[in-house]
N, C-alpha and C. Protein backbone atom coordinates (compact mmCIF):
# COMPACT_ATOMS: atom_id res chain seq x y z
N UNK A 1 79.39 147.39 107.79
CA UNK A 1 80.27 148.24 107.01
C UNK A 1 80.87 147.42 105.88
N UNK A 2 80.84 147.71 104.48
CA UNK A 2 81.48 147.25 103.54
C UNK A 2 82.60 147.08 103.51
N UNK A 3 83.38 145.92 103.10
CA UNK A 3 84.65 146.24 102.72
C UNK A 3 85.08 146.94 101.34
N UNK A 4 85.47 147.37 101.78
CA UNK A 4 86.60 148.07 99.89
C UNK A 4 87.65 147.73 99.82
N UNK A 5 88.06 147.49 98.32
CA UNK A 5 89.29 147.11 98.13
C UNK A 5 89.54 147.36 97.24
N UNK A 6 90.53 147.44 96.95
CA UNK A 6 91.41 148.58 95.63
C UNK A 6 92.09 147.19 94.93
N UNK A 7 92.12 147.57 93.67
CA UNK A 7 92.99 147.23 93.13
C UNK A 7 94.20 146.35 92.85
N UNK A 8 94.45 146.97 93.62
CA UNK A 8 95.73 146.61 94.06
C UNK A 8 95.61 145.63 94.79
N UNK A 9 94.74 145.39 95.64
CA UNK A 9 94.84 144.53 96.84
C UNK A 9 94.38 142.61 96.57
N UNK A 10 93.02 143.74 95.20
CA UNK A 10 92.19 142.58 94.61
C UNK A 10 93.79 141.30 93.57
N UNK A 11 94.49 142.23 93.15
CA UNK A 11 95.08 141.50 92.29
C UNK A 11 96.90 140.61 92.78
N UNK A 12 96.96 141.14 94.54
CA UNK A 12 97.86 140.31 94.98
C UNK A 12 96.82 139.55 95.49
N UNK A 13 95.66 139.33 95.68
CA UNK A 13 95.31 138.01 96.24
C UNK A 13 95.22 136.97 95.05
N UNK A 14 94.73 137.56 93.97
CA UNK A 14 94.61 136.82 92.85
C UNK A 14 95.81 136.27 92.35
N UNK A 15 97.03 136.61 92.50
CA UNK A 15 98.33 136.12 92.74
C UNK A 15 98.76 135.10 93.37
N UNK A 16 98.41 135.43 94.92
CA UNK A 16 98.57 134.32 95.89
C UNK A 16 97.62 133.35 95.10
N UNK A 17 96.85 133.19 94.97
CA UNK A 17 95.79 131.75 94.69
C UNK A 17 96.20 131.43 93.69
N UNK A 18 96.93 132.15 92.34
CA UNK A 18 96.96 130.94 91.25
C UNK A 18 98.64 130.47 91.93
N UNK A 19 99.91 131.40 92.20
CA UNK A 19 100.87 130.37 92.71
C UNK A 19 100.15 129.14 93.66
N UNK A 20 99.41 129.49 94.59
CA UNK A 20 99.11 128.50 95.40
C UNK A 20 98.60 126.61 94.79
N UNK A 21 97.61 127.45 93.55
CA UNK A 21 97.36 126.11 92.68
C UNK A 21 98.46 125.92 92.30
N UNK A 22 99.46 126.23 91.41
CA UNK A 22 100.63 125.82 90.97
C UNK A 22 101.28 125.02 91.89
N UNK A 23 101.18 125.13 92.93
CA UNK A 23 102.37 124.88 93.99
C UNK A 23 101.42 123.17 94.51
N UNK A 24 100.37 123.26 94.48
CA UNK A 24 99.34 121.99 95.10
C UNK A 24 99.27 121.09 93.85
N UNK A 25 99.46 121.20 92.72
CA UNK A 25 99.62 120.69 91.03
C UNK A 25 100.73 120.03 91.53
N UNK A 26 102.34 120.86 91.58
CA UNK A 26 103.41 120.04 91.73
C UNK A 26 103.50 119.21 92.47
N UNK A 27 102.62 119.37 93.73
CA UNK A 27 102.90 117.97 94.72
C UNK A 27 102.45 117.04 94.21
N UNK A 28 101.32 116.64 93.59
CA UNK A 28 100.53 115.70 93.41
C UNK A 28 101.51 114.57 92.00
N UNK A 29 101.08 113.07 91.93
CA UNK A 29 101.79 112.19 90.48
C UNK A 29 100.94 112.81 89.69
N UNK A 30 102.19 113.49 88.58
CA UNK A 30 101.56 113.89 87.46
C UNK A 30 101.88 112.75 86.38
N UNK A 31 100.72 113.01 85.33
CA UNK A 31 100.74 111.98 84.15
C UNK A 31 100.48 112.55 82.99
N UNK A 32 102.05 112.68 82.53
CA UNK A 32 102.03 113.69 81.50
C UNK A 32 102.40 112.90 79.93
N UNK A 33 101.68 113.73 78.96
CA UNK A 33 101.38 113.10 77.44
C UNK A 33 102.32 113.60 76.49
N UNK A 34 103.54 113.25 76.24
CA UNK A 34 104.68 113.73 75.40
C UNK A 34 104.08 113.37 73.74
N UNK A 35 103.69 114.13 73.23
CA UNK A 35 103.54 113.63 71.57
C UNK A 35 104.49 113.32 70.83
N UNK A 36 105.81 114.54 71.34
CA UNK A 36 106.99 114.07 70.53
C UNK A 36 108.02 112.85 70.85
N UNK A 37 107.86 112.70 71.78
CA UNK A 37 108.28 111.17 72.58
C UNK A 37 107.02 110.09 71.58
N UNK A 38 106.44 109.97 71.00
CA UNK A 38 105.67 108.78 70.09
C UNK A 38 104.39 108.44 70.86
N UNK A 39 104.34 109.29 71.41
CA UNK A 39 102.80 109.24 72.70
C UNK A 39 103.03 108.59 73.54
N UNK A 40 104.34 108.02 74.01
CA UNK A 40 104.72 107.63 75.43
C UNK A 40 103.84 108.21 76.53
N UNK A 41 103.80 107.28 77.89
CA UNK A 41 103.33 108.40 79.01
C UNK A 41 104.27 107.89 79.82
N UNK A 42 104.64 109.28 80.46
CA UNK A 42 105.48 109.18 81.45
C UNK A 42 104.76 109.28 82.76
N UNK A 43 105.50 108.45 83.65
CA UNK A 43 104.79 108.87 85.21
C UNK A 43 105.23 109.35 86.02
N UNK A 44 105.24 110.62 86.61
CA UNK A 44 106.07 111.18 87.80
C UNK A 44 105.41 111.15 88.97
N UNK A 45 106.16 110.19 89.66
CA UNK A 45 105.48 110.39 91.01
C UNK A 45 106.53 110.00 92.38
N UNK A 46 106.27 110.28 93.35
CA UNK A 46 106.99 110.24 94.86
C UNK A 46 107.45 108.55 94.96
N UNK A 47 108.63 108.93 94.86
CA UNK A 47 109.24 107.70 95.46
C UNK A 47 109.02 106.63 96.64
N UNK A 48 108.05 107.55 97.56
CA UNK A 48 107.31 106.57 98.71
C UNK A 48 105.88 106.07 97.37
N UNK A 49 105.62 106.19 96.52
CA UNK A 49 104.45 105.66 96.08
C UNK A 49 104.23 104.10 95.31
N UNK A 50 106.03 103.93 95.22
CA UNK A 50 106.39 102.42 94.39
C UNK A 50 106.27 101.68 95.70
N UNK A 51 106.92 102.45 96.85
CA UNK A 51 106.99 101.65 98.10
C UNK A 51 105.64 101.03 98.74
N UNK A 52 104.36 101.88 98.56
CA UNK A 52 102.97 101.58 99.15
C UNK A 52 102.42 100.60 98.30
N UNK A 53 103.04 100.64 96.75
CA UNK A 53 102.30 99.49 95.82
C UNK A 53 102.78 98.59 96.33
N UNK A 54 104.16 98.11 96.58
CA UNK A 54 104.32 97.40 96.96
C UNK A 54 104.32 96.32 97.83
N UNK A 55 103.68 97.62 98.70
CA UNK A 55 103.55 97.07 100.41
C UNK A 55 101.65 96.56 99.82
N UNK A 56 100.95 97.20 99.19
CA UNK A 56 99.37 96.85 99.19
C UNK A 56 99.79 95.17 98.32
N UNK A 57 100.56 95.27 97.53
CA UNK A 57 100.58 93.90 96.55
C UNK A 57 100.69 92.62 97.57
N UNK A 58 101.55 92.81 98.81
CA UNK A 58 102.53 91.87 99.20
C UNK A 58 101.30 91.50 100.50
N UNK A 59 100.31 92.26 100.70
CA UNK A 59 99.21 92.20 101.45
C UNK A 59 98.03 91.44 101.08
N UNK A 60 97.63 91.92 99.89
CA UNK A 60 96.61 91.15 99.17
C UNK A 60 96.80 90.11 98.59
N UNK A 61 98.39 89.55 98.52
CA UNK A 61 99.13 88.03 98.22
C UNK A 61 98.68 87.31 99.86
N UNK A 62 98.58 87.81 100.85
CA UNK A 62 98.49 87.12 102.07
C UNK A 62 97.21 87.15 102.29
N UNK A 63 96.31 87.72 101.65
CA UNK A 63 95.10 87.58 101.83
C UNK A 63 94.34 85.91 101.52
N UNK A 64 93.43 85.30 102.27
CA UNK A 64 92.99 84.30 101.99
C UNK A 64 91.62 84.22 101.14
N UNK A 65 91.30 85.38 101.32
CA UNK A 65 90.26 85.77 100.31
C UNK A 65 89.13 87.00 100.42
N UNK A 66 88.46 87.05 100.18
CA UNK A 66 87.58 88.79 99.95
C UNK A 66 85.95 88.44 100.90
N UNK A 67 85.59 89.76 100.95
CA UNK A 67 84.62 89.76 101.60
C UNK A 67 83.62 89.50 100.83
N UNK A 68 82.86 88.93 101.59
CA UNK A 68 81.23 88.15 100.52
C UNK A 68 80.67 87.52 101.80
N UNK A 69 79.52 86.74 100.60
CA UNK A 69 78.58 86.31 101.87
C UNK A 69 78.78 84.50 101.26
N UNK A 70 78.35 83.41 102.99
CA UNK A 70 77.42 82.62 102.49
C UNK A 70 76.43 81.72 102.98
N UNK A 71 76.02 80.99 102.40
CA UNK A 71 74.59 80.82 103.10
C UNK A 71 74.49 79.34 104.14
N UNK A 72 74.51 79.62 105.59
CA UNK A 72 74.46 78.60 106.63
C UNK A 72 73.56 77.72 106.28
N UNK A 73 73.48 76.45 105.83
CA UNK A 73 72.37 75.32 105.67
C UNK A 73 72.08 74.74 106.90
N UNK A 74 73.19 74.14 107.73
CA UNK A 74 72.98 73.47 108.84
C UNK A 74 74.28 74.10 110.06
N UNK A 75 73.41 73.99 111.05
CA UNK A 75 74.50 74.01 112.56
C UNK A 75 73.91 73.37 113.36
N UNK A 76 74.81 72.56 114.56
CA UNK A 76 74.49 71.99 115.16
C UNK A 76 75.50 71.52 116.29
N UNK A 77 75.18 71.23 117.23
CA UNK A 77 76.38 70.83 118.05
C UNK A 77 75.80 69.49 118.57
N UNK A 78 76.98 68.78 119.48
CA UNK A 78 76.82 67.72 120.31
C UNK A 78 77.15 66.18 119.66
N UNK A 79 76.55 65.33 120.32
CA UNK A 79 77.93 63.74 119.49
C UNK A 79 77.27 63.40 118.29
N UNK A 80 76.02 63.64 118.12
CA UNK A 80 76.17 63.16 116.19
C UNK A 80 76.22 64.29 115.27
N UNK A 81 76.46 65.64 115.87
CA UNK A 81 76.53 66.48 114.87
C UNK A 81 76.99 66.39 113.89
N UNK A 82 78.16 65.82 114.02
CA UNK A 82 79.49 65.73 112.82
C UNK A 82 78.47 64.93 111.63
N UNK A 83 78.32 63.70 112.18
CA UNK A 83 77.31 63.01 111.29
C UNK A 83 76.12 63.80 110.45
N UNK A 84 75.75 64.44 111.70
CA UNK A 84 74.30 65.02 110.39
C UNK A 84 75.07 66.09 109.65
N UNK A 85 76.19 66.72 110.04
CA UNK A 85 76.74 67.83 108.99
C UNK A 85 77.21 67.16 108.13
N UNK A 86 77.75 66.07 108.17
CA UNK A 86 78.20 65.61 106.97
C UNK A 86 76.77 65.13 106.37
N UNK A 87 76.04 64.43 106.50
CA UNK A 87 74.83 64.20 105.60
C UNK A 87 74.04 64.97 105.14
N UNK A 88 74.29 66.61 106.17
CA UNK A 88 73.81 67.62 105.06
C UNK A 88 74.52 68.12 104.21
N UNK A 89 75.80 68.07 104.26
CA UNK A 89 76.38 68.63 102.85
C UNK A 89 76.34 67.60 101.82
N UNK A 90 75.86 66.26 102.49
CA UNK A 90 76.13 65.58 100.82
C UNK A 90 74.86 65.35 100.68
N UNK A 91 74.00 65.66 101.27
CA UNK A 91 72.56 65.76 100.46
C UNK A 91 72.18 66.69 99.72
N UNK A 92 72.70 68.16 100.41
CA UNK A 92 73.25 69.55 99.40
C UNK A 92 74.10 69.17 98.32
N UNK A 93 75.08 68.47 98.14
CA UNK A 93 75.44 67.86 97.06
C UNK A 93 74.87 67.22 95.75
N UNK A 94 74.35 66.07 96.27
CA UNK A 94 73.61 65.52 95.71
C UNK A 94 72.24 65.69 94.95
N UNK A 95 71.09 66.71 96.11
CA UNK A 95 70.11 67.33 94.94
C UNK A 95 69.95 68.22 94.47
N UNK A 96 70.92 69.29 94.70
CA UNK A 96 71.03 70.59 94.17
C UNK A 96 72.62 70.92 93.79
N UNK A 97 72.94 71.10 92.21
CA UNK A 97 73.94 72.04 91.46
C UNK A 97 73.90 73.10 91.95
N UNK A 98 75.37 73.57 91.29
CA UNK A 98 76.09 75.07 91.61
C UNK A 98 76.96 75.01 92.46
N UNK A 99 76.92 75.81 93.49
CA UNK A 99 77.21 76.30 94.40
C UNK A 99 78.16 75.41 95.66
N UNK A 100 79.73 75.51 95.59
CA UNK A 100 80.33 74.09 96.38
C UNK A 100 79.42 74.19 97.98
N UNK A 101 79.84 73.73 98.68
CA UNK A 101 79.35 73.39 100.25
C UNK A 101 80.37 72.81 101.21
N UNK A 102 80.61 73.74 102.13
CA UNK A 102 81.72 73.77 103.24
C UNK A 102 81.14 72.98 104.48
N UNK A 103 82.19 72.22 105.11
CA UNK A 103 81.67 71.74 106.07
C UNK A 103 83.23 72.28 107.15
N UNK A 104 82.48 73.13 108.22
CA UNK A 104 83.05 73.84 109.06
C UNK A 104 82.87 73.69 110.27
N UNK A 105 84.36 73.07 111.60
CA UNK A 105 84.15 72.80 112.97
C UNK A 105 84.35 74.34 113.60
N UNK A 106 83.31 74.63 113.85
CA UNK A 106 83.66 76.31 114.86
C UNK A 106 83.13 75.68 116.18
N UNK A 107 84.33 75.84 116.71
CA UNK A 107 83.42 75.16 118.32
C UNK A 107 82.57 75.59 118.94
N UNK A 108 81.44 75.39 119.50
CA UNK A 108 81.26 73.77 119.83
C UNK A 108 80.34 72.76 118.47
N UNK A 109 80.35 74.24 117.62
CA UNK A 109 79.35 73.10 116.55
C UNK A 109 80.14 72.79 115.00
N UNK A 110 79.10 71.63 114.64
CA UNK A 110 79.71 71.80 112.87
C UNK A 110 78.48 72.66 112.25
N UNK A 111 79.23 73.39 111.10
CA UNK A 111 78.52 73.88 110.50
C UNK A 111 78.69 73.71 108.70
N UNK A 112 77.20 73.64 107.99
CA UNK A 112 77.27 73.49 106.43
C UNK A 112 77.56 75.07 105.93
N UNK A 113 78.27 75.42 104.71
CA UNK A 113 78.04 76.68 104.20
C UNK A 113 77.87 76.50 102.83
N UNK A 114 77.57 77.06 102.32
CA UNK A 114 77.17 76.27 100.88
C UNK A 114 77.46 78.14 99.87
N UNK A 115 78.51 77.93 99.10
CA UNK A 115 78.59 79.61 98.07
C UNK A 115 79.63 79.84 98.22
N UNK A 116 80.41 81.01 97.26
CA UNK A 116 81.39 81.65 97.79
C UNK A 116 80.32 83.39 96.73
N UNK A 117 79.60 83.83 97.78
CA UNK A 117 78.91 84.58 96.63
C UNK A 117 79.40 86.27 97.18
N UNK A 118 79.23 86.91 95.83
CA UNK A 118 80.56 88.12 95.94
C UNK A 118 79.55 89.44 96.62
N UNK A 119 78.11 89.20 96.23
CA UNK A 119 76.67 90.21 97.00
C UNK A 119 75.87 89.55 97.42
N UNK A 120 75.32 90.51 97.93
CA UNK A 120 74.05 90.06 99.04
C UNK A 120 72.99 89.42 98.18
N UNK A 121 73.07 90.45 97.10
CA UNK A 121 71.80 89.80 95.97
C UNK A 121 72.18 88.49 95.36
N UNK A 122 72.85 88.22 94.85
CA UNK A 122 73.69 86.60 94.66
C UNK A 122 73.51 85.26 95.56
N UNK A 123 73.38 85.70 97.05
CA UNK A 123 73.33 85.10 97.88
C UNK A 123 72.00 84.66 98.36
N UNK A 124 70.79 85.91 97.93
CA UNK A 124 69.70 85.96 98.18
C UNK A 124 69.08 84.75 97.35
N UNK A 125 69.47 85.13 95.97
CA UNK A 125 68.38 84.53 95.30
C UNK A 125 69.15 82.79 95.53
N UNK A 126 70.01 82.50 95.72
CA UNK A 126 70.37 81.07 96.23
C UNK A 126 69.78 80.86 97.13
N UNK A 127 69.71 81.60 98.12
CA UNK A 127 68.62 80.82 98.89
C UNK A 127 67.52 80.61 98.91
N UNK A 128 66.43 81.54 98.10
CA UNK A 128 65.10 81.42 97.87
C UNK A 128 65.38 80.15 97.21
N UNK A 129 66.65 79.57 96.37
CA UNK A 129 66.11 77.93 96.07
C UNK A 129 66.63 77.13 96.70
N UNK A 130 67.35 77.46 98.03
CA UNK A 130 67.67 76.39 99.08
C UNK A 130 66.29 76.44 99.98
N UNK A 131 65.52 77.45 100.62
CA UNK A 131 64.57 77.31 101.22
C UNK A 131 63.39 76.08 101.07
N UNK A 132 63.69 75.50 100.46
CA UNK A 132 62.31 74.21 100.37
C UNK A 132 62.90 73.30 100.99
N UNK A 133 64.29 73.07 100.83
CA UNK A 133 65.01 71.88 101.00
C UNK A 133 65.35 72.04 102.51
N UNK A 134 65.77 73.32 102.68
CA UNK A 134 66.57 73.73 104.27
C UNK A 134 66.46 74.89 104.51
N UNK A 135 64.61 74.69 105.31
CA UNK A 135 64.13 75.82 105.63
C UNK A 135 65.06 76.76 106.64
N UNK A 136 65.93 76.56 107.63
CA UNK A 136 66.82 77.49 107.95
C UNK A 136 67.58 78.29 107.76
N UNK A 137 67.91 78.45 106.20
CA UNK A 137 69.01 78.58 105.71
C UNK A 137 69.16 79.91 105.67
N UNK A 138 70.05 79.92 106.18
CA UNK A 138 70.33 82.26 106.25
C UNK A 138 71.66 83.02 105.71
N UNK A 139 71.95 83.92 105.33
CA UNK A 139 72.98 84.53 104.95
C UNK A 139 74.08 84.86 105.94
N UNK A 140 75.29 84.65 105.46
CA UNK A 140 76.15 85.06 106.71
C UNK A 140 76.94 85.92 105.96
N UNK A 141 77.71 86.88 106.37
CA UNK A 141 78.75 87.83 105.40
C UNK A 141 79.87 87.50 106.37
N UNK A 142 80.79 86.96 105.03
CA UNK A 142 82.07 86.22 105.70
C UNK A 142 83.50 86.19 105.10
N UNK A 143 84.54 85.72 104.63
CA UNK A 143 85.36 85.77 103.70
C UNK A 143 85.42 84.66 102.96
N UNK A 144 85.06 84.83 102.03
CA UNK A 144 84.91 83.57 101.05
C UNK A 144 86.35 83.63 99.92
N UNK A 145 86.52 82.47 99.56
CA UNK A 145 87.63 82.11 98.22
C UNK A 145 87.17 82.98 97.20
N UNK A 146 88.09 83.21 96.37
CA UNK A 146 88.16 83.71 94.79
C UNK A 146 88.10 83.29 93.98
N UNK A 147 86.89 82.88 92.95
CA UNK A 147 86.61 82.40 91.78
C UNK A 147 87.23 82.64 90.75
């Protein structure tokens, strides 16, 4: 069975829906363009919204750094590990530029990391030119420093 609707009925709904936009407009920060103000912009927005910048700023100050990847050269555990991790990062040093190289105790092993790289693709192609030198070498996604 069809509905019908008159008139009348069609044009209080059409009512309800544009107050309704009106009313979902006002909640939202508006950013409005005064010409006669000298093209100022003003910003109106909720007083909890200075509070959340604030709170995201005072967060990302405690942050130690961002997500990225980088690339494991060496791991190893047991009593000369320390030794060969250190002789692989300074052989990573020594014949290959770029990219600094971390030397990291995660127990029980040391480990080399070599990048602070911000994508996967960044990370990739570093290693296709670490691979000759240190065929192991694999990607890890980790939190690296800020360049």
């Amino acid at each position: 069975m069809p509905l019908k609707m008159n008139i009348q009925t069609v044009t209080i709904c059409l009512l309800l829906c544009l107050q309704a936009e009106g009313y979902a407009q006002s909640q939202r920060p508006l950013i409005l363009n005064d010409i006669e103000k000298n093209g100022q912009i003003e910003i109106v927005q909720p007083a909890q919204m200075e509070f959340l910048l604030n709170m995201q700023t005072a967060n990302n100050a405690l942050q130690k750094g961002i997500q990225g990847y980088r690339i494991r050269i060496f791991s190893q555990s047991g009593q000369s590990a320390r030794d060969n991790a250190i002789a692989a990062r300074a052989s990573f040093m020594k014949n290959l530029s770029g990219p600094v190289a971390y030397l990291l105790y995660n127990e029980p092993n040391f480990q080399v990391f070599v990048g602070d790289f911000r994508t996967e693709i960044e990370a990739r192609r570093q290693r296709s030119l670490l691979l000759k030198k240190f065929p192991g070498a694999f990607i890890v996604k980790t939190t690296i420093n800020i360049q």
